[in-house]
Protein backbone atom coordinates (compact mmCIF):
# COMPACT_ATOMS: atom_id res chain seq x y z
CA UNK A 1 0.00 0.00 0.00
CA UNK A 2 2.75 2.71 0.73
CA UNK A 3 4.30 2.02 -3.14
CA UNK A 4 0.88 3.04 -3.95
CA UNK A 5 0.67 6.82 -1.75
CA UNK A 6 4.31 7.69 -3.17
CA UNK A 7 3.63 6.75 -7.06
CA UNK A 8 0.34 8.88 -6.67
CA UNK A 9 2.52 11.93 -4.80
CA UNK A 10 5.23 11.74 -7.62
CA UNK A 11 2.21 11.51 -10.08
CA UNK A 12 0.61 14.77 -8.29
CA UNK A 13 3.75 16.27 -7.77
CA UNK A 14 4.63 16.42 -11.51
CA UNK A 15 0.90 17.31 -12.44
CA UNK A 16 0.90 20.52 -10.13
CA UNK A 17 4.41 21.03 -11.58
CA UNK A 18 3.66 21.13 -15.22
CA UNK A 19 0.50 23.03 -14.65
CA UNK A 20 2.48 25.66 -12.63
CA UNK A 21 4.70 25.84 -15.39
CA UNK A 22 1.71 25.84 -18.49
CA UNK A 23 0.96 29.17 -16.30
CA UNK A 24 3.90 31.11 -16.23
CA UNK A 25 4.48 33.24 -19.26
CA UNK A 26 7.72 32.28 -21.92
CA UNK A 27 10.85 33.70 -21.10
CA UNK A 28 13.80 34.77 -23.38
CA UNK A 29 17.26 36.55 -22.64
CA UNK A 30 18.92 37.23 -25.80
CA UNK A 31 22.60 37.60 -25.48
CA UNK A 32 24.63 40.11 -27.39
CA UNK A 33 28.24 40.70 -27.96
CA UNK A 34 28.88 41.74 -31.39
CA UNK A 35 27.94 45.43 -32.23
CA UNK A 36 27.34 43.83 -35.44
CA UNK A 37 24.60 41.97 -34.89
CA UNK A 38 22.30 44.54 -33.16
CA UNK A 39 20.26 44.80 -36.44
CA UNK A 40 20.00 40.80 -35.77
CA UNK A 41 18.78 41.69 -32.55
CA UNK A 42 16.08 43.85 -33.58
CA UNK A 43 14.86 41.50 -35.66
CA UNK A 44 14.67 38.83 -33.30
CA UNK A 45 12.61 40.67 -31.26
CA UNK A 46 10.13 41.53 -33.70
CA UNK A 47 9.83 37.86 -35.06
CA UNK A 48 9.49 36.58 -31.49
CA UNK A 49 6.46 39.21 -30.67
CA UNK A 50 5.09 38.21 -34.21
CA UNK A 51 4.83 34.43 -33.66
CA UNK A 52 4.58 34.50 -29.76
CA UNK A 53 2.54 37.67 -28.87
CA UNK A 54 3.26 40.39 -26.38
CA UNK A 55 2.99 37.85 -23.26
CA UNK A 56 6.86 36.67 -23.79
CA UNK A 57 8.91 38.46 -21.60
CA UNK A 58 12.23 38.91 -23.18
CA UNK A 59 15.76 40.57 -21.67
CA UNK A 60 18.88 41.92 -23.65
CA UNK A 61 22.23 41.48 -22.10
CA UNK A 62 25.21 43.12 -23.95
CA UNK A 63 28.83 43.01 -23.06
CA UNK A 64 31.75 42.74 -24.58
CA UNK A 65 32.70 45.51 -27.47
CA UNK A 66 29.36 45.78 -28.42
CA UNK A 67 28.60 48.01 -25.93
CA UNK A 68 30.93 50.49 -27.31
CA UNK A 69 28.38 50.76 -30.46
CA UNK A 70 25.94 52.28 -28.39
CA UNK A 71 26.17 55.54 -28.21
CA UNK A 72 23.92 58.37 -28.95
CA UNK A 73 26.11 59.26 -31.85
CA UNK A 74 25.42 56.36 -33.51
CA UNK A 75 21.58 57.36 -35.45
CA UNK A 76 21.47 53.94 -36.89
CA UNK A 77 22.17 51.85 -34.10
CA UNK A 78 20.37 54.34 -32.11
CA UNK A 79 17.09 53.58 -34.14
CA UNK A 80 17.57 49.67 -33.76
CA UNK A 81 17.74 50.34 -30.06
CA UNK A 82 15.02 52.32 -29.70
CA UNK A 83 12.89 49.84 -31.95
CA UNK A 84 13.58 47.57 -29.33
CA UNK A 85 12.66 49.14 -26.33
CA UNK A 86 9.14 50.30 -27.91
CA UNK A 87 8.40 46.36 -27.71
CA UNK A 88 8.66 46.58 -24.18
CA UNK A 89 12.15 44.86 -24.04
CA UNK A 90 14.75 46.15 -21.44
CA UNK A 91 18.14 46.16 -22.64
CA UNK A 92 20.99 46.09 -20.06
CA UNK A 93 24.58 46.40 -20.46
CA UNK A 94 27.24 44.74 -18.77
CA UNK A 95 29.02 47.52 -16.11
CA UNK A 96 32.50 45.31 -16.75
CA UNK A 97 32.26 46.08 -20.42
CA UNK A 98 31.57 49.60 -20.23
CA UNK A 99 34.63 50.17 -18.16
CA UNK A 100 37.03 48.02 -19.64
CA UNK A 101 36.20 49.39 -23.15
CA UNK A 102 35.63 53.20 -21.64
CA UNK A 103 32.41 53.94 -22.49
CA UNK A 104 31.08 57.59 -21.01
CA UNK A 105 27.68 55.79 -19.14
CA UNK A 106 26.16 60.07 -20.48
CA UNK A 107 26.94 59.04 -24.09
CA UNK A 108 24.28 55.71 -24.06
CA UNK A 109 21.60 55.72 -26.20
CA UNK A 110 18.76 56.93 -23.79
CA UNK A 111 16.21 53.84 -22.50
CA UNK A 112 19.57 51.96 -22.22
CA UNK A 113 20.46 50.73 -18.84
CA UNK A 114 23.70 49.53 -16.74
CA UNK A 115 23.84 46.37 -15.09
CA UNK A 116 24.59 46.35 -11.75
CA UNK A 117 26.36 42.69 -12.16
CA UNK A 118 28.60 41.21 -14.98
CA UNK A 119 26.71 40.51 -18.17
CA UNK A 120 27.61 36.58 -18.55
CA UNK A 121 26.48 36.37 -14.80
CA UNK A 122 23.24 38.53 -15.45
CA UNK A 123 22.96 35.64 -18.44
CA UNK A 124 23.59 32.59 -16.21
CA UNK A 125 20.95 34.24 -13.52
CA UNK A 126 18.34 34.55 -15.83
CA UNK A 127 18.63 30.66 -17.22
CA UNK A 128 18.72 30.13 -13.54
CA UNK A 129 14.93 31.48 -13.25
CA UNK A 130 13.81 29.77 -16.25
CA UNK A 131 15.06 31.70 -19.35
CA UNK A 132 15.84 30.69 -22.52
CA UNK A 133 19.14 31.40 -23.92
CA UNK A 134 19.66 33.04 -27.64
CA UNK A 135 23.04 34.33 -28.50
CA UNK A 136 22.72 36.65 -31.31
């Protein structure tokens, strides 16, 4: 009889489980460390709000030298930023990167923020809580 109570706990264990899960929206970070492959990015974005509706919550991380192509100066990658954070879509930028490559945090394209941790930790915190992982 007790084989019995524990296969029908494991059995309601996973049911609640998957159910809990079914319930929580999808979750993306996309990771970026080419400056080349913001366009990419933007893209990305858009397809993934396309196919999978506004309900996906999705996170940038940059780091690396990327973060030195975004800068108000730059209209073009300026535009692809902001294109991005109209789809509700935080972007965050690793604080390591911006100081080993000397970035002026004043010179960021505005909606853009700082991370307050290293960007491939940010990355390995957000798989941690359930993300999925795209490197752009």
């Amino acid at each position: 009889m007790k084989g019995y109570k524990f296969f029908y706990f494991v059995v309601l264990f996973f049911t609640v489980s998957m159910l809990h899960a079914a319930s929580e929206p999808l979750k993306v970070v996309l990771h970026v460390n080419d400056g080349h492959k913001l366009g990419h990015l933007a893209n990305s974005v858009k397809n993934i709000r396309n196919e999978m509706g506004d309900d996906v919550v999705i996170e940038v991380v940059v780091n690396g030298k990327a973060v030195t192509r975004l800068l108000k100066s730059n209209i073009v990658n300026t535009e692809i930023m902001q294109s991005v954070l109209k789809q509700n879509v935080p972007v965050g930028l690793c604080h390591n990167a911006i100081t080993n490559n000397r970035v002026d945090k004043s010179l960021l394209i505005e909606g853009i923020n700082v991370l307050k941790s290293d960007g491939n930790v940010t990355v390995l915190n957000y798989q941690m809580k359930g993300y999925l992982y795209i490197k752009m």
